[in-house]
PDB file of N, CA and C in Angstrom:
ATOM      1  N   UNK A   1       0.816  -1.183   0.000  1.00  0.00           N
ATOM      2  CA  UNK A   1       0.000   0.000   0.000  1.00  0.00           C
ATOM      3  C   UNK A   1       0.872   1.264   0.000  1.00  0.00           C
ATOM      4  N   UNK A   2       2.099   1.196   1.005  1.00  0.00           N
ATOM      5  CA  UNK A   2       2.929   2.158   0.702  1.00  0.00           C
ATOM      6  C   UNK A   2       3.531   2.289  -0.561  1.00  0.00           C
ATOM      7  N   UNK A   3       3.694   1.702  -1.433  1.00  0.00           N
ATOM      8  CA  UNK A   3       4.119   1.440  -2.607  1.00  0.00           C
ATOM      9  C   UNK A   3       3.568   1.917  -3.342  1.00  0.00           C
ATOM     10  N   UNK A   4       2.222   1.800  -3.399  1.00  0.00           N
ATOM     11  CA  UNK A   4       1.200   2.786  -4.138  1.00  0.00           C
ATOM     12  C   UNK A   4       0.953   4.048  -3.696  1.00  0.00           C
ATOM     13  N   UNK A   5       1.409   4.497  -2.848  1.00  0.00           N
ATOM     14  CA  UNK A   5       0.767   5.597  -2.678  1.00  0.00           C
ATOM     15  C   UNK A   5       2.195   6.515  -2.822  1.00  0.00           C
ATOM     16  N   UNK A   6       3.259   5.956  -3.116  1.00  0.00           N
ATOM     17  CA  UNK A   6       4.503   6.466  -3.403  1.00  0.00           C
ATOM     18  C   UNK A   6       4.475   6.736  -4.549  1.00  0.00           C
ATOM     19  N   UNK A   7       4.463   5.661  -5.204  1.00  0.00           N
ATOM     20  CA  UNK A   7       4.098   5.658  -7.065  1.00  0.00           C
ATOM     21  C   UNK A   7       2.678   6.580  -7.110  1.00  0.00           C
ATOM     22  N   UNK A   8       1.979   6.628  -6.491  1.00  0.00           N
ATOM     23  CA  UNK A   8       1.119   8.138  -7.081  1.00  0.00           C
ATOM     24  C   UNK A   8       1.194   9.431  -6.846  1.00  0.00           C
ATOM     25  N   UNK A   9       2.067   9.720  -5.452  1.00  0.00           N
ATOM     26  CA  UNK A   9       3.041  10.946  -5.325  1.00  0.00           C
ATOM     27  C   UNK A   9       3.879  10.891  -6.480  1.00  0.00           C
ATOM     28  N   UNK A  10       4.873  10.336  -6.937  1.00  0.00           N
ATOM     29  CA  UNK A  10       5.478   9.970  -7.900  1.00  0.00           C
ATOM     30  C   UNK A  10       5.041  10.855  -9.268  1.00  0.00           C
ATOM     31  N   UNK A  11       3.420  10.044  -9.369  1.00  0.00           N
ATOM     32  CA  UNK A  11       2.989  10.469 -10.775  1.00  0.00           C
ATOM     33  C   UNK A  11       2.360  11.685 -11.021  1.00  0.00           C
ATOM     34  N   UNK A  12       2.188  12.003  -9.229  1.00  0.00           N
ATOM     35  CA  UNK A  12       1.782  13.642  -9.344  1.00  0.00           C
ATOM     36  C   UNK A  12       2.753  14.716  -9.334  1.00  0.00           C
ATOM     37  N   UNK A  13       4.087  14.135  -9.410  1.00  0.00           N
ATOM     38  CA  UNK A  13       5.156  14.609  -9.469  1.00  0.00           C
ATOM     39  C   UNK A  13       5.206  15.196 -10.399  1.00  0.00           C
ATOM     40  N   UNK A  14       5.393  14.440 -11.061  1.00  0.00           N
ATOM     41  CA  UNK A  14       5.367  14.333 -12.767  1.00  0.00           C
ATOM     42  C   UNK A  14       4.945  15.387 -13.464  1.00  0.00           C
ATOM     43  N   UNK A  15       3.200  15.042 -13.589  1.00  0.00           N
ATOM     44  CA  UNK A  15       2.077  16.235 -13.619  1.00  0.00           C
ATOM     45  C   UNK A  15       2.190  17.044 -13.354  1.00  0.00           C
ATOM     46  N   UNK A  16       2.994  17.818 -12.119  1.00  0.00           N
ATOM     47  CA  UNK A  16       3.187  19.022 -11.338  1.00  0.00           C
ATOM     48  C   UNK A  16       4.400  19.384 -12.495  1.00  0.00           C
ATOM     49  N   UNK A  17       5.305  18.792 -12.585  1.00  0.00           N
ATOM     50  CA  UNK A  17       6.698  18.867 -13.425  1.00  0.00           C
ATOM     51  C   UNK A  17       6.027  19.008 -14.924  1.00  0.00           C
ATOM     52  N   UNK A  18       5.377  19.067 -15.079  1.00  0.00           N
ATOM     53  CA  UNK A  18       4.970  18.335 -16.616  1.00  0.00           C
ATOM     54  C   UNK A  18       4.396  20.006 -16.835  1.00  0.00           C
ATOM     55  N   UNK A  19       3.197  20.227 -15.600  1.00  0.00           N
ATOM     56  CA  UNK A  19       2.616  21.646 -15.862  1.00  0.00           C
ATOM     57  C   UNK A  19       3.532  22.703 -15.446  1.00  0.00           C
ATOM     58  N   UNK A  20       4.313  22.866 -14.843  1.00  0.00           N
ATOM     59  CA  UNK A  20       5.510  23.641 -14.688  1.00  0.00           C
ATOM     60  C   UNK A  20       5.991  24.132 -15.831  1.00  0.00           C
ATOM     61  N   UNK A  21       6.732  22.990 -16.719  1.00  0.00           N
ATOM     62  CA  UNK A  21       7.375  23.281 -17.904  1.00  0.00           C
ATOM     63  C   UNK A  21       6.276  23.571 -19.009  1.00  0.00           C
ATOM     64  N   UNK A  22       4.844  23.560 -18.857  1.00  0.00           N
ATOM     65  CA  UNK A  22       4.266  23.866 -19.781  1.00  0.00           C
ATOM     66  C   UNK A  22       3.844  25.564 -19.267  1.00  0.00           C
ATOM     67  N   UNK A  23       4.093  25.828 -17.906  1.00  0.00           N
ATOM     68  CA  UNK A  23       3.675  27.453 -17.852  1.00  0.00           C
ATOM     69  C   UNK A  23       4.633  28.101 -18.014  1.00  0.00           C
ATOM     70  N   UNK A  24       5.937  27.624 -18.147  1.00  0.00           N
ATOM     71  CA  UNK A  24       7.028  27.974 -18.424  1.00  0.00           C
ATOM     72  C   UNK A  24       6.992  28.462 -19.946  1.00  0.00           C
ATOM     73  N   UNK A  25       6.721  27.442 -20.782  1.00  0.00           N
ATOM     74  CA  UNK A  25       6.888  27.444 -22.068  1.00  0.00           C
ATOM     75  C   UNK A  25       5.720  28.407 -22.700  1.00  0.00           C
ATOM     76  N   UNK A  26       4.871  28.457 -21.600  1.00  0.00           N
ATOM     77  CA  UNK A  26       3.758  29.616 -22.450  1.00  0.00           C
ATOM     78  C   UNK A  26       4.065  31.157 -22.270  1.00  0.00           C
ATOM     79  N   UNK A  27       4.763  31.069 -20.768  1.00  0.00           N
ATOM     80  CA  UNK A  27       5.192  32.426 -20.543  1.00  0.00           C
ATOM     81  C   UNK A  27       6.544  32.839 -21.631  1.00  0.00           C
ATOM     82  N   UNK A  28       7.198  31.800 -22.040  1.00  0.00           N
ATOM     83  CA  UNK A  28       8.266  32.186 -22.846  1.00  0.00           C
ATOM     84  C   UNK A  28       7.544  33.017 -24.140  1.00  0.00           C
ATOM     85  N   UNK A  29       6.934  32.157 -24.433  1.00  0.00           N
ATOM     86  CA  UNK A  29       5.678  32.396 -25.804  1.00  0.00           C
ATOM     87  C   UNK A  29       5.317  33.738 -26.057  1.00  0.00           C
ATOM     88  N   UNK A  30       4.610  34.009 -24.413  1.00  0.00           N
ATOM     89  CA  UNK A  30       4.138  35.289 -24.342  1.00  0.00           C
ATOM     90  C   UNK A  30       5.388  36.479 -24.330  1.00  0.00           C
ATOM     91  N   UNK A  31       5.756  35.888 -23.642  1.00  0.00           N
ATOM     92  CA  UNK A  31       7.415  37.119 -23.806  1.00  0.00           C
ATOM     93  C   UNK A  31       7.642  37.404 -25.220  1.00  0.00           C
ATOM     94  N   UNK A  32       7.547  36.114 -25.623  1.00  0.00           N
ATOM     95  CA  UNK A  32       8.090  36.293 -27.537  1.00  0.00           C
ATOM     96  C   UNK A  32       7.189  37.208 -28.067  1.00  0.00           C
ATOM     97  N   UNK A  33       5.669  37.072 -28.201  1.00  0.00           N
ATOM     98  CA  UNK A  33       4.658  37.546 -29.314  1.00  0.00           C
ATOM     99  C   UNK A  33       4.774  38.664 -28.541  1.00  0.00           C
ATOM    100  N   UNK A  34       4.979  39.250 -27.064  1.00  0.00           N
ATOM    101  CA  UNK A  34       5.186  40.791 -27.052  1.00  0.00           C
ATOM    102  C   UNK A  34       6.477  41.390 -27.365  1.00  0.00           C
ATOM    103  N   UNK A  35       7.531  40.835 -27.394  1.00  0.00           N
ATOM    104  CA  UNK A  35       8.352  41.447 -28.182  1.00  0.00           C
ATOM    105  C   UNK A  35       8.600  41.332 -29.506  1.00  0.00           C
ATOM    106  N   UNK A  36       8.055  40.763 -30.152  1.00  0.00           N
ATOM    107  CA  UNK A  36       7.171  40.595 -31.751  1.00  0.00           C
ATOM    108  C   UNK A  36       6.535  42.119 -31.791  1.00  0.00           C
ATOM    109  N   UNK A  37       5.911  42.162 -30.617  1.00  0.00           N
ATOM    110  CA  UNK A  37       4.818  43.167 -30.952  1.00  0.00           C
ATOM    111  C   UNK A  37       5.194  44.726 -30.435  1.00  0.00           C
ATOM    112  N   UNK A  38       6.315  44.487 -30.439  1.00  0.00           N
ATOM    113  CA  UNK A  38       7.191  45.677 -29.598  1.00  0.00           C
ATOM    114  C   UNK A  38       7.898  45.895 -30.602  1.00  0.00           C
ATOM    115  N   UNK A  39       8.330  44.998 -31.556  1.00  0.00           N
ATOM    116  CA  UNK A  39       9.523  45.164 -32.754  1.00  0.00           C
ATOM    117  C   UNK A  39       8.578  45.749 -33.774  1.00  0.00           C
ATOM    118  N   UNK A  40       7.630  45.271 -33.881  1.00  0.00           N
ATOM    119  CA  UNK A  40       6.517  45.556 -34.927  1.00  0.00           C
ATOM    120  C   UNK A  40       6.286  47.206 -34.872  1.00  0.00           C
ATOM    121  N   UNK A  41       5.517  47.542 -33.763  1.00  0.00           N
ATOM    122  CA  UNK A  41       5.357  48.603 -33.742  1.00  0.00           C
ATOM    123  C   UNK A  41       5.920  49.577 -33.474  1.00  0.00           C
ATOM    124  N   UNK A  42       7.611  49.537 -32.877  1.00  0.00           N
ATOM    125  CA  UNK A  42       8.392  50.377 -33.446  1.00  0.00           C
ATOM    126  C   UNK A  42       8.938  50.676 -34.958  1.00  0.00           C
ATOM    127  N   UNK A  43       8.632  49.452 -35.397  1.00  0.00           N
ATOM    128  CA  UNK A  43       9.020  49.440 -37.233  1.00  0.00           C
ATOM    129  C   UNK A  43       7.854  50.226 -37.861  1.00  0.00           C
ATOM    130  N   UNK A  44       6.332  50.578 -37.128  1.00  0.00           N
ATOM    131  CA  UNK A  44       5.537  51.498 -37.780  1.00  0.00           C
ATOM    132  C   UNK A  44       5.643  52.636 -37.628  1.00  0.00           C
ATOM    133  N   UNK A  45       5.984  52.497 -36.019  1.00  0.00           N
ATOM    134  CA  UNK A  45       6.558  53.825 -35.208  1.00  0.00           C
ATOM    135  C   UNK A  45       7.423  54.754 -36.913  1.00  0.00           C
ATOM    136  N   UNK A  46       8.523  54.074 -37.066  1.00  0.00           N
ATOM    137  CA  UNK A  46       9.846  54.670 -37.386  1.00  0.00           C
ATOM    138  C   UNK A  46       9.313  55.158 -39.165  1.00  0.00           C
ATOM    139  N   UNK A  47       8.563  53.862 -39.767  1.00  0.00           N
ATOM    140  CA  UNK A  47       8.124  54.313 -40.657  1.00  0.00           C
ATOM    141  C   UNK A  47       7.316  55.271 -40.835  1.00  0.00           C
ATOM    142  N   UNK A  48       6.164  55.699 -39.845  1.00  0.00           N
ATOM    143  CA  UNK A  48       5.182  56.587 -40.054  1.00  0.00           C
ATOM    144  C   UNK A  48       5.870  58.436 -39.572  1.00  0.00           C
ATOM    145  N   UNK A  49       7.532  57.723 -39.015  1.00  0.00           N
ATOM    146  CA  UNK A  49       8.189  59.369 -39.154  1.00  0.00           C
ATOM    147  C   UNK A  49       8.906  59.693 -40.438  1.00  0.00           C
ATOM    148  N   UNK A  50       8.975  58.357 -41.058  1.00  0.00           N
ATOM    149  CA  UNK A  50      10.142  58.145 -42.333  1.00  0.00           C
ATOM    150  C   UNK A  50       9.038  59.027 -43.291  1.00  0.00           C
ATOM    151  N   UNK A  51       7.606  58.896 -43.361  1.00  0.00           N
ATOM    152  CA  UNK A  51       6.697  59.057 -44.523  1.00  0.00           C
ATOM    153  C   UNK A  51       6.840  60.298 -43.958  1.00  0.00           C
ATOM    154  N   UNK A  52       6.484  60.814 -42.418  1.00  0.00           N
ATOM    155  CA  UNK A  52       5.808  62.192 -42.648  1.00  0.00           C
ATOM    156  C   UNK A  52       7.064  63.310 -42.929  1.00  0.00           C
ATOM    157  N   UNK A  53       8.406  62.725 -42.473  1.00  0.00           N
ATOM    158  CA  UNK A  53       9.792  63.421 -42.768  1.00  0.00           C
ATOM    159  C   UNK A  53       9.968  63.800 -44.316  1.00  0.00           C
ATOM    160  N   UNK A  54       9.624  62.667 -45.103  1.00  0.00           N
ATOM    161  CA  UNK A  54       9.301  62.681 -46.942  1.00  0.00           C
ATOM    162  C   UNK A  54       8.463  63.925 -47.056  1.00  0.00           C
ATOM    163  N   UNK A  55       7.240  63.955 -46.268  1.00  0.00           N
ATOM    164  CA  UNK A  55       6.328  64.641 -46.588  1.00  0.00           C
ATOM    165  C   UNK A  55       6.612  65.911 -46.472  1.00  0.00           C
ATOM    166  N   UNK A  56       7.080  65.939 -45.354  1.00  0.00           N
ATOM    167  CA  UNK A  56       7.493  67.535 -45.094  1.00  0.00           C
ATOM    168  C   UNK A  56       8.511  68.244 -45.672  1.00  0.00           C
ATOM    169  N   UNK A  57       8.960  66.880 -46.400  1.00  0.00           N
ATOM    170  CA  UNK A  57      10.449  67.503 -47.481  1.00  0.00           C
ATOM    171  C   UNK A  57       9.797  68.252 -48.977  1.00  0.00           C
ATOM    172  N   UNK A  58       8.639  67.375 -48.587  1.00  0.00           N
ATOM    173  CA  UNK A  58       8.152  67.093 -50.385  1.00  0.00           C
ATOM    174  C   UNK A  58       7.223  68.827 -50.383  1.00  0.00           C
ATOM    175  N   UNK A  59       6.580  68.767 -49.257  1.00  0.00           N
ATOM    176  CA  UNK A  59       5.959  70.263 -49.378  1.00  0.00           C
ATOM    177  C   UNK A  59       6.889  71.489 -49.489  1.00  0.00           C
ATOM    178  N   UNK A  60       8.162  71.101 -48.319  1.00  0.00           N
ATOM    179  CA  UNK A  60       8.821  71.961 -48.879  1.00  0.00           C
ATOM    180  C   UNK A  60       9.740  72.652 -49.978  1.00  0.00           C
ATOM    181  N   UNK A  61       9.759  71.265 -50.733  1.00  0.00           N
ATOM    182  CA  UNK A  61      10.149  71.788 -51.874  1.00  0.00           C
ATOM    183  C   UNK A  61       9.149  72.103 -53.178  1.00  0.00           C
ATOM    184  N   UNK A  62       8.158  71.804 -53.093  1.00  0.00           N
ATOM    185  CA  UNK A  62       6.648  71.920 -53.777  1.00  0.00           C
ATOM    186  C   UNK A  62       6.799  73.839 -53.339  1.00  0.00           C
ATOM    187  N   UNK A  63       6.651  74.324 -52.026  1.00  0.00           N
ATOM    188  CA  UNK A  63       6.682  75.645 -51.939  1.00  0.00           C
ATOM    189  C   UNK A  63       7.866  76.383 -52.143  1.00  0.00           C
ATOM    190  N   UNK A  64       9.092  75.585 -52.230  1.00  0.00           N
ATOM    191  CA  UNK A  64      10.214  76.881 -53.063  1.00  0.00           C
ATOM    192  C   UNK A  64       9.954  76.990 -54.307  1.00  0.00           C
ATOM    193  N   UNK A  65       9.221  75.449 -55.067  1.00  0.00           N
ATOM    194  CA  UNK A  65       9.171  75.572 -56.972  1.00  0.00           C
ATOM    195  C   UNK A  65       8.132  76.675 -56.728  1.00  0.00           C
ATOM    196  N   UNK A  66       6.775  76.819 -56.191  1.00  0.00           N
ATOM    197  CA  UNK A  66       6.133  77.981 -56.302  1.00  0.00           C
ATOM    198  C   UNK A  66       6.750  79.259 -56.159  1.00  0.00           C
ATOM    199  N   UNK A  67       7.667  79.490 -55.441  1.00  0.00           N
ATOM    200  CA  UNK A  67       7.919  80.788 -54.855  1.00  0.00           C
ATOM    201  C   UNK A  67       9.035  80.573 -55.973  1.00  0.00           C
ATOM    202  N   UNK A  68      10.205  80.011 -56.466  1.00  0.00           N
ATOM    203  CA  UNK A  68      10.620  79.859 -57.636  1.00  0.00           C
ATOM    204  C   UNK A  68       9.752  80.802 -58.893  1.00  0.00           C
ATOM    205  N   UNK A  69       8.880  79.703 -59.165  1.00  0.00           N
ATOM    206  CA  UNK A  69       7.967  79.969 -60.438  1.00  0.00           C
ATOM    207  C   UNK A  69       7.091  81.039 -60.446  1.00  0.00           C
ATOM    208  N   UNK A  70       7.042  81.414 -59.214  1.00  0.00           N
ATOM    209  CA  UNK A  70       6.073  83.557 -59.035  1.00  0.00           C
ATOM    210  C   UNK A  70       7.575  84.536 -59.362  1.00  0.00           C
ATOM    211  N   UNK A  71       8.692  83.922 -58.723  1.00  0.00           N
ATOM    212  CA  UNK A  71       9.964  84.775 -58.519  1.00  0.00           C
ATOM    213  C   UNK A  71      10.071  84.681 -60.026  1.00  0.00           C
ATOM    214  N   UNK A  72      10.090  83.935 -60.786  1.00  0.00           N
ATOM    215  CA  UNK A  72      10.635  84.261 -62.654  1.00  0.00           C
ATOM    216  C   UNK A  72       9.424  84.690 -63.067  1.00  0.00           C
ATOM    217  N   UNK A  73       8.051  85.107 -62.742  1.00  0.00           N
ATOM    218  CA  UNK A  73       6.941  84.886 -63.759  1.00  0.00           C
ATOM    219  C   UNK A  73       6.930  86.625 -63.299  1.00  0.00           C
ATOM    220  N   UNK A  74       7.483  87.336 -62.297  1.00  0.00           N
ATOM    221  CA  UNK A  74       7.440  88.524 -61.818  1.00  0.00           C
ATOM    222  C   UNK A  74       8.601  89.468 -62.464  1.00  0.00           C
ATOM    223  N   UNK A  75       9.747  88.353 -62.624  1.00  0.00           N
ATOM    224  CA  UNK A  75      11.231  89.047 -63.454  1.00  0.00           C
ATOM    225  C   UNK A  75      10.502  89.205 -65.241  1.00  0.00           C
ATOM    226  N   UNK A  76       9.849  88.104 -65.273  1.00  0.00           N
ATOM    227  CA  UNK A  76       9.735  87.683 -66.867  1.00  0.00           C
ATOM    228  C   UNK A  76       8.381  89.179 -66.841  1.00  0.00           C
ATOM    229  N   UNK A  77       7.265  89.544 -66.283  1.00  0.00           N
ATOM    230  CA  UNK A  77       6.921  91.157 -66.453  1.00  0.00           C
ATOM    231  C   UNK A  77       7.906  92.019 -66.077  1.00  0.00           C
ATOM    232  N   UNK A  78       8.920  92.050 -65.236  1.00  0.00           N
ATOM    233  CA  UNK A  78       9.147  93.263 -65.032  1.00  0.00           C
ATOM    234  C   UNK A  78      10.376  93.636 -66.501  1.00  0.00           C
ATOM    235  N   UNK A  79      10.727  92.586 -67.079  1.00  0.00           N
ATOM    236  CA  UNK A  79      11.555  92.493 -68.432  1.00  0.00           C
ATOM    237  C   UNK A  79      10.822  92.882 -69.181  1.00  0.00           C
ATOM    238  N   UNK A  80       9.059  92.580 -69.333  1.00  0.00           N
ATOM    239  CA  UNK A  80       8.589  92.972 -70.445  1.00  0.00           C
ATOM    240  C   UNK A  80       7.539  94.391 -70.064  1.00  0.00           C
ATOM    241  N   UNK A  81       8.137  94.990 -68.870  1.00  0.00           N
ATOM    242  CA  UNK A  81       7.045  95.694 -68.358  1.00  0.00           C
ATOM    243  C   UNK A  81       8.881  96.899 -69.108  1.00  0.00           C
ATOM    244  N   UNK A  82       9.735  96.672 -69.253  1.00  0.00           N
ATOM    245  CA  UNK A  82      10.814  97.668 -69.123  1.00  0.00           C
ATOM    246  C   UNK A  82      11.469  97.347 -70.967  1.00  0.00           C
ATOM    247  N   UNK A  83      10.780  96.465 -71.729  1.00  0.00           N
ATOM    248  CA  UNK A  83      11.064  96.243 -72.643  1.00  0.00           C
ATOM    249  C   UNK A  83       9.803  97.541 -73.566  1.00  0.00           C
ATOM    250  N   UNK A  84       8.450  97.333 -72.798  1.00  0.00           N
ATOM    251  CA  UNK A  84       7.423  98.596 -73.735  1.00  0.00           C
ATOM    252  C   UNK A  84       7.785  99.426 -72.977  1.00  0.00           C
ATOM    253  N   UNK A  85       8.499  99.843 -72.005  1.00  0.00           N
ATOM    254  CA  UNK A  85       8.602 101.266 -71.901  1.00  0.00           C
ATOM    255  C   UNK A  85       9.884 101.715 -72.320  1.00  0.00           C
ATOM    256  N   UNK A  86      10.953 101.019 -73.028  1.00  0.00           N
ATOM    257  CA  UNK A  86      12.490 101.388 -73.785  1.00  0.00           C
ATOM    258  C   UNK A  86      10.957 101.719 -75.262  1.00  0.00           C
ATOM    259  N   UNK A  87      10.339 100.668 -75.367  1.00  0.00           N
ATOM    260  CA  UNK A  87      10.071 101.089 -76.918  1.00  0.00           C
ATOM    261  C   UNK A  87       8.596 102.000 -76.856  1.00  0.00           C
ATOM    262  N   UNK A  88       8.244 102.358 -75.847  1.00  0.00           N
ATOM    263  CA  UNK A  88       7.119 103.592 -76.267  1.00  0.00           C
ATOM    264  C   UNK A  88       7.747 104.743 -75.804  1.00  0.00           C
ATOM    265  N   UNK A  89       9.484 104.923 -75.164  1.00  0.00           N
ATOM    266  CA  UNK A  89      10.298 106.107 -75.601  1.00  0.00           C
ATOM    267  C   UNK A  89      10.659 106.036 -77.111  1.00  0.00           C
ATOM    268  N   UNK A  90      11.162 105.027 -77.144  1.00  0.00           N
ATOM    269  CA  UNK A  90      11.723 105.052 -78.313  1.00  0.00           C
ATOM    270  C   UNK A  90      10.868 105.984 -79.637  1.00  0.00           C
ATOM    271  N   UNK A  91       9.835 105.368 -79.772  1.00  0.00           N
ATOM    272  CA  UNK A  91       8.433 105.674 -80.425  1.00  0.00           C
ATOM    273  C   UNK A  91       8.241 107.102 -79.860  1.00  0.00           C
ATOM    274  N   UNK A  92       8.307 107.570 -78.927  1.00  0.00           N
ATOM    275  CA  UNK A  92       7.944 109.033 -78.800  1.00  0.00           C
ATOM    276  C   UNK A  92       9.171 109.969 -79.259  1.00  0.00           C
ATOM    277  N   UNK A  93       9.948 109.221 -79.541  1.00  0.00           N
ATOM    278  CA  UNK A  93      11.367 109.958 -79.835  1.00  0.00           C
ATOM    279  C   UNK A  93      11.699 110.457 -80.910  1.00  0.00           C
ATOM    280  N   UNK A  94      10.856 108.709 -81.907  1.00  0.00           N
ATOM    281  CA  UNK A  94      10.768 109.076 -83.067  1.00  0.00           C
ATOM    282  C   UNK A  94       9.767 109.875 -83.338  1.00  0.00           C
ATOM    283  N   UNK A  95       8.224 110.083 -82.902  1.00  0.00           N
ATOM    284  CA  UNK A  95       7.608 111.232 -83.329  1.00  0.00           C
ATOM    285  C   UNK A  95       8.047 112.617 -82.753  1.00  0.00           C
ATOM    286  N   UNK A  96       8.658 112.697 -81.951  1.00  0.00           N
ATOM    287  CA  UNK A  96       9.489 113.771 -81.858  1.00  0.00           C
ATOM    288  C   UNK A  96      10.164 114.331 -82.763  1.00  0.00           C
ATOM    289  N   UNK A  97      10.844 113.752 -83.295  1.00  0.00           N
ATOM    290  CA  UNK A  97      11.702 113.607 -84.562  1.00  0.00           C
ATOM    291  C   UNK A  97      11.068 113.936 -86.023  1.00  0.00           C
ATOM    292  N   UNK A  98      10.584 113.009 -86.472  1.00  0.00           N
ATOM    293  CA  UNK A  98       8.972 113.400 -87.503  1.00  0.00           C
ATOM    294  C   UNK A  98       8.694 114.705 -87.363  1.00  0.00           C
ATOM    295  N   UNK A  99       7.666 115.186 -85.941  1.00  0.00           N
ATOM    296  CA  UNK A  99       7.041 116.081 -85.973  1.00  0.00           C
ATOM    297  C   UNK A  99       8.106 117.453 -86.260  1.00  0.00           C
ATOM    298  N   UNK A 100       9.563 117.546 -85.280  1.00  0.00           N
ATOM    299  CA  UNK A 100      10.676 118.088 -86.201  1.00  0.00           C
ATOM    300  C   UNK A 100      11.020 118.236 -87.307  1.00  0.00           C
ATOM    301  N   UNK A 101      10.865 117.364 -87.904  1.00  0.00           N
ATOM    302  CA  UNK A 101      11.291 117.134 -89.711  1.00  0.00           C
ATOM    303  C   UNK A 101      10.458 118.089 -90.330  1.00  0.00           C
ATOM    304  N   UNK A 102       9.383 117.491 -89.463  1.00  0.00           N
ATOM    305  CA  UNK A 102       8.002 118.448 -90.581  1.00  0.00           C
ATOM    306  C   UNK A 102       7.959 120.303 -90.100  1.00  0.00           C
ATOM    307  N   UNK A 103       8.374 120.480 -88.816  1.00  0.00           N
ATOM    308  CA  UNK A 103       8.374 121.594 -88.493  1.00  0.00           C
ATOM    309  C   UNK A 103       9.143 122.698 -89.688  1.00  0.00           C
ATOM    310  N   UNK A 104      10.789 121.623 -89.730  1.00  0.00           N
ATOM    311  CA  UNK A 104      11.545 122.437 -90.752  1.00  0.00           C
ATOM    312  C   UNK A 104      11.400 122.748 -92.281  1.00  0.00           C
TER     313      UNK A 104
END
């Protein structure tokens, strides 16, 4: 009788040993899929600064081509704003001239 009841301490040994290494092995588990999930979401983390860093590059150079493209479209009148006024002297110079001719 002692014999049996040794051998079933024994086998609850076991069982006890058996569930041990299985809460063991789940807590490992769990350690893993949260640092899975820790790696993960620093990799969105890093990407979602990588996109908005792009982004903020991309506007800013979107607003120098504007300020670019007003800065030449303002030179390109003030060239043709100084090109009719060389030639409506010019033109008054010559009727100046004319109206001289005809005076004499």
């Amino acid at each position: 009788m002692l014999a049996n009841r040794i051998a079933l301490l024994k086998q609850e040994e076991q069982k006890a040993w058996k569930k041990i290494e299985e809460t063991k092995k789940k807590a490992n588990d769990i350690i893993h899929v949260r640092h899975r999930n820790a790696e993960t979401a620093n990799f969105k983390n890093a990407l979602q600064m990588q996109r908005e860093h792009e982004e903020r590059e991309l506007q800013m150079r979107n607003q120098q081509q504007r300020l670019n493209q007003k800065e030449a479209i303002r030179n390109q009148q003030m060239t043709q704003a100084e090109k009719n006024y060389r030639e409506a002297e010019r033109l008054k110079a010559e009727r100046a001239q004319h109206e001289e001719m005809i005076k004499i």
